[in-house]
Protein backbone atom coordinates (compact mmCIF):
# COMPACT_ATOMS: atom_id res chain seq x y z
CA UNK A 1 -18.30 -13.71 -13.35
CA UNK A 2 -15.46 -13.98 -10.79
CA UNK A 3 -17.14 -14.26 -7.28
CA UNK A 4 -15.90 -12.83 -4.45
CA UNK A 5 -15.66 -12.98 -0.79
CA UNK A 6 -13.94 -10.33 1.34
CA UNK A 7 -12.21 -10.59 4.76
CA UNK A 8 -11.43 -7.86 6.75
CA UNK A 9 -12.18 -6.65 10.48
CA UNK A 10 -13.43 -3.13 9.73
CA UNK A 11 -16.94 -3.14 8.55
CA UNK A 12 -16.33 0.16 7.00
CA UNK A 13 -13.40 -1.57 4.54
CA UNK A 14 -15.42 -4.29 3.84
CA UNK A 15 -18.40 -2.03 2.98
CA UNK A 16 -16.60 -0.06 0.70
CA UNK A 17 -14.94 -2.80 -1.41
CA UNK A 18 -18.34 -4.45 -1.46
CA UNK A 19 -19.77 -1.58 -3.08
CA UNK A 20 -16.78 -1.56 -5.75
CA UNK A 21 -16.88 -4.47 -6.87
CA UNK A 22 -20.37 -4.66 -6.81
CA UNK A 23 -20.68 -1.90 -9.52
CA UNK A 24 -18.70 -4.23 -12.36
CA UNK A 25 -20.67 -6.35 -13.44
CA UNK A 26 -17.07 -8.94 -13.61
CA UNK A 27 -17.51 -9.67 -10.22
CA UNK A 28 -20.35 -10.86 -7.46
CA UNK A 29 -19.30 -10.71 -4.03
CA UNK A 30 -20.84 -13.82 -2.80
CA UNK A 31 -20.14 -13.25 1.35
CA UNK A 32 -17.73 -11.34 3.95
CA UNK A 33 -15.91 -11.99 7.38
CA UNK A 34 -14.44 -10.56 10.14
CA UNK A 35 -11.80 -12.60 11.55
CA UNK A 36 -9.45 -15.76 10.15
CA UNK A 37 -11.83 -18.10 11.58
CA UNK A 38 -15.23 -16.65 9.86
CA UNK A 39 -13.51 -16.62 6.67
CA UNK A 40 -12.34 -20.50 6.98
CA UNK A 41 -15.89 -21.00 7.45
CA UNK A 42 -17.46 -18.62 4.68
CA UNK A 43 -14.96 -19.62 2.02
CA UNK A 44 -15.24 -23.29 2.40
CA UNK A 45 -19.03 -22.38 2.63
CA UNK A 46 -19.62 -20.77 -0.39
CA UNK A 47 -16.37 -21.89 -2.69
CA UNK A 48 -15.34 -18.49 -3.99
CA UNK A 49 -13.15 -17.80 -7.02
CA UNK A 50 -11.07 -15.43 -5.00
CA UNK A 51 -10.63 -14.09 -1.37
CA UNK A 52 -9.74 -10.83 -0.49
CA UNK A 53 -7.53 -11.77 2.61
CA UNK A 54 -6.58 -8.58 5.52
CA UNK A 55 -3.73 -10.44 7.26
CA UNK A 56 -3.77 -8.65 11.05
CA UNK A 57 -7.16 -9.57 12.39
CA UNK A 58 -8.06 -10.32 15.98
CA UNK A 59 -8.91 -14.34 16.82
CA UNK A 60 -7.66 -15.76 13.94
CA UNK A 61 -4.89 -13.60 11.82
CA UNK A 62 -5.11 -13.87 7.86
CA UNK A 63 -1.85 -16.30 7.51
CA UNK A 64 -3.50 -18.84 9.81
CA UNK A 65 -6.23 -19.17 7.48
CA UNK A 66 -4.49 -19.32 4.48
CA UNK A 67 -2.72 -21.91 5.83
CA UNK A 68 -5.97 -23.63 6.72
CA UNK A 69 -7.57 -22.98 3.67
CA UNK A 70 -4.50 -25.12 1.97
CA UNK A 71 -4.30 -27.55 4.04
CA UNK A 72 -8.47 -28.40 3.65
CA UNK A 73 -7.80 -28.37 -0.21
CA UNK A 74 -9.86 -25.06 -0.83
CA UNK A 75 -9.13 -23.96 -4.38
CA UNK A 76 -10.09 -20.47 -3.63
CA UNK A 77 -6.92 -18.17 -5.29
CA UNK A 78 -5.97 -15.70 -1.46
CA UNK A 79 -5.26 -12.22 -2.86
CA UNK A 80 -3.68 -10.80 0.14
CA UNK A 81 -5.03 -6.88 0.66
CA UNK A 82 -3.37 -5.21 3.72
CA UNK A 83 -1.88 -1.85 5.02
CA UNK A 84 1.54 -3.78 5.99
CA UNK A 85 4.65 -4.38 3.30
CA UNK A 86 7.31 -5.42 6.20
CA UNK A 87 9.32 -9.24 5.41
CA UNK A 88 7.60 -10.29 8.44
CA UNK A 89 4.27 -9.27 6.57
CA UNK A 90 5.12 -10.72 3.14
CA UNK A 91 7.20 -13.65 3.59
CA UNK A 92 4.50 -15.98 5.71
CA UNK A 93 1.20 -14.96 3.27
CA UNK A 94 3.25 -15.73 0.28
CA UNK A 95 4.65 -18.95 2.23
CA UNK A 96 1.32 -20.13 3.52
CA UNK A 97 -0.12 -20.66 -0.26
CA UNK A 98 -1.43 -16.62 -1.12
CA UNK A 99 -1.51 -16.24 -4.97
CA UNK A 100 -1.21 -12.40 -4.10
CA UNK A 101 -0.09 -9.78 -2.14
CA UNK A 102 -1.54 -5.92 -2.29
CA UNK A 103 -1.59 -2.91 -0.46
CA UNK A 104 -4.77 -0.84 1.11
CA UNK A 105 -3.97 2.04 -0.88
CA UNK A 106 -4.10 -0.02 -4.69
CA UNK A 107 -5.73 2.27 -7.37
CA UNK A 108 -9.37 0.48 -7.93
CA UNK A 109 -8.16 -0.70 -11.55
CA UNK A 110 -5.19 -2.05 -10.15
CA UNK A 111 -7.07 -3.94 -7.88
CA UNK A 112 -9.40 -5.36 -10.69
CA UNK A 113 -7.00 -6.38 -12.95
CA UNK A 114 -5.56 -8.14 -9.78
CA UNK A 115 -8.24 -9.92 -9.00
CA UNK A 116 -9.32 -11.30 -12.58
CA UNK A 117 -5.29 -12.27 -12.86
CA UNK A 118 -5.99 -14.28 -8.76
CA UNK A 119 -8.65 -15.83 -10.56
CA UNK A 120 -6.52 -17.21 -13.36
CA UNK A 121 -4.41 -18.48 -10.44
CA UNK A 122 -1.45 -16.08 -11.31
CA UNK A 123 1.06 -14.20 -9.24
CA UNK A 124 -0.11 -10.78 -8.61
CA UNK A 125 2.91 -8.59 -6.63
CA UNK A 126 2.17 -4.77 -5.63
CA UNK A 127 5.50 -3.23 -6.44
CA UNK A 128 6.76 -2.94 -2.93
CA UNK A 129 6.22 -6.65 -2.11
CA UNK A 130 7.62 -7.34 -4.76
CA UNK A 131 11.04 -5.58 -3.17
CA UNK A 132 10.89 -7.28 -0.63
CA UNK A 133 10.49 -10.40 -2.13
CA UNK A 134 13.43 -9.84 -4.48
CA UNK A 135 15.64 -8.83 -1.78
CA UNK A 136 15.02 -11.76 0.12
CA UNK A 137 15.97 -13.89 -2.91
CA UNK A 138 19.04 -11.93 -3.60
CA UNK A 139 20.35 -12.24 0.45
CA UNK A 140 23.51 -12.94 0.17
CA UNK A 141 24.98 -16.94 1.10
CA UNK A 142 26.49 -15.82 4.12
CA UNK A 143 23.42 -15.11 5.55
CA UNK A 144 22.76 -18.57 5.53
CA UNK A 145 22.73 -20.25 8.84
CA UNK A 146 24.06 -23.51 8.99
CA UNK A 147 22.37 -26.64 10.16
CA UNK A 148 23.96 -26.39 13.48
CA UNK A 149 23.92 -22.84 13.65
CA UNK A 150 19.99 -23.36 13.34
CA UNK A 151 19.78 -25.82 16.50
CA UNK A 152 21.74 -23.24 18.33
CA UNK A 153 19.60 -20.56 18.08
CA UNK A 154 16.30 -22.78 18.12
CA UNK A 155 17.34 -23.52 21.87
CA UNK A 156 18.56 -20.47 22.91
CA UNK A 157 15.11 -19.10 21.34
CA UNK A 158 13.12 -21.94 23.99
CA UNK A 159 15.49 -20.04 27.07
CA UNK A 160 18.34 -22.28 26.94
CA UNK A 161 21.88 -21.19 28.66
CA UNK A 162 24.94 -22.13 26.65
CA UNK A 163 25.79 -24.72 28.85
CA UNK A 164 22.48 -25.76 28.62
CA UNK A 165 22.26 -25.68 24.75
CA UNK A 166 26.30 -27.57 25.03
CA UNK A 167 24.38 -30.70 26.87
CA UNK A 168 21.70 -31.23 24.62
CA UNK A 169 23.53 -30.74 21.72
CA UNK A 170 26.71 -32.82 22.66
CA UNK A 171 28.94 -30.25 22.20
CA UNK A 172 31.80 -27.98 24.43
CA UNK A 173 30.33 -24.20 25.59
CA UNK A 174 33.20 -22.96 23.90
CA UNK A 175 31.50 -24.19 20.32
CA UNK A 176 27.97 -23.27 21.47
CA UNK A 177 29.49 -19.47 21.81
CA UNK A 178 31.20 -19.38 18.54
CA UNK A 179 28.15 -20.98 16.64
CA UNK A 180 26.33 -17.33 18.06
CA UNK A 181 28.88 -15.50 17.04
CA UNK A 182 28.39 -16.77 13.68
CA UNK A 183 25.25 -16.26 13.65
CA UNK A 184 25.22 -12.90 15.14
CA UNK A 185 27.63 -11.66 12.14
CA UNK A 186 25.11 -13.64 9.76
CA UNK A 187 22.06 -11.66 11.14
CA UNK A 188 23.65 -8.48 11.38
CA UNK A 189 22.85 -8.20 15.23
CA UNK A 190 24.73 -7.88 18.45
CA UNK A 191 22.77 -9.99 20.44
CA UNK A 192 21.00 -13.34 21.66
CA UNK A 193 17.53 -11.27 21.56
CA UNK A 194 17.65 -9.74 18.52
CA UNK A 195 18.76 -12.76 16.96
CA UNK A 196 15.87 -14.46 18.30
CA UNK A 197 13.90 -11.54 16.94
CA UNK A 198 15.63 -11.71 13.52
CA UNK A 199 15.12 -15.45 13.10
CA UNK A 200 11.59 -15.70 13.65
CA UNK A 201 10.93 -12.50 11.10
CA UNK A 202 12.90 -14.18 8.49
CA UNK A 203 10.50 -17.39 9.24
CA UNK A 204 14.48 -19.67 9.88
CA UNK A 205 12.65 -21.42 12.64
């Protein structure tokens, strides 16, 4: 028997995939939470095979405790089950240690099958995660910011000024402003803001 417990900030959610899984006899859900921070708490509690993760919670968000999770040693397998598909989504569950990665709207069997696979510590991929997973890998090099190019932006993401970002970084204006030029043609963008805003979706900082 595969035991269970679910995290999720809508009591009517985790009602109803309570009384799903309650009605194979596979699985025993063995405890819920609300928030990031009740399900640190709950899972390292009661030592669950798997843990249905919601990633957008208020207090303490679903990466944040995956990450915990990991870092305390927890063996629970995170199955990731959200509404949201976007990189910015994706990339951080899968980063901080989540064996899986579903959608709200799985068919129930689906979502079975998923979970005995979590528990068997594979990969389990709804097909639009996936996507976005494989077009992340497939990015081309030249999106690739440099080493330099990375320092750059990591200041002018704190608020510094070129000349500011020259100082600390022992180099002439002139080079800070072609190292965001570069990296504006890298990231597709036209700006300092939305490079900002590109970088910290892709997770480059």
């Amino acid at each position: 028997m595969i035991r269970l417990v679910i995290v999720d900030d809508h009591p009517v959610v985790r009602d109803g995939l309570r009384g799903m899984f309650s009605g194979d006899g596979d699985f025993e859900v063995v405890g819920e939470a609300a928030d990031g921070a009740e399900a640190i708490t709950v899972v390292e509690a009661l030592r669950p095979d798997v843990v249905l993760m919601d990633l957008r919670m208020p207090r303490t968000d679903g990466v944040t405790a995956i990450t915990e999770l990991r870092a305390r040693g927890n063996a629970a397998h995170v199955l990731v089950l959200t509404t949201y598909d976007t990189e910015s989504d994706v990339l951080p569950a899968i980063k901080a240690g989540a064996t899986g990665y579903l959608l709200k709207d799985t068919p129930r069997d689906d979502l079975f099958r998923a979970v005995r696979s979590a528990a068997r510590g594979e990969a389990v991929l709804s097909p639009s995660v996936a996507t976005t997973l494989l077009g992340q890998v497939r990015a081309p090099a030249t999106d690739q910011l440099s080493q330099r190019e990375l320092e750059v932006l990591g200041l002018v993401a704190r608020g510094s000024t070129n000349k500011e970002a020259a100082v600390k970084l022992f180099i002439s204006e002139a080079t800070v402003k072609t190292h965001l030029l570069h990296v504006y043609a890298k990231l597709g963008v036209k700006d300092r803001a939305a490079a900002v805003a590109v970088a910290f979706e892709r997770g480059l900082f």
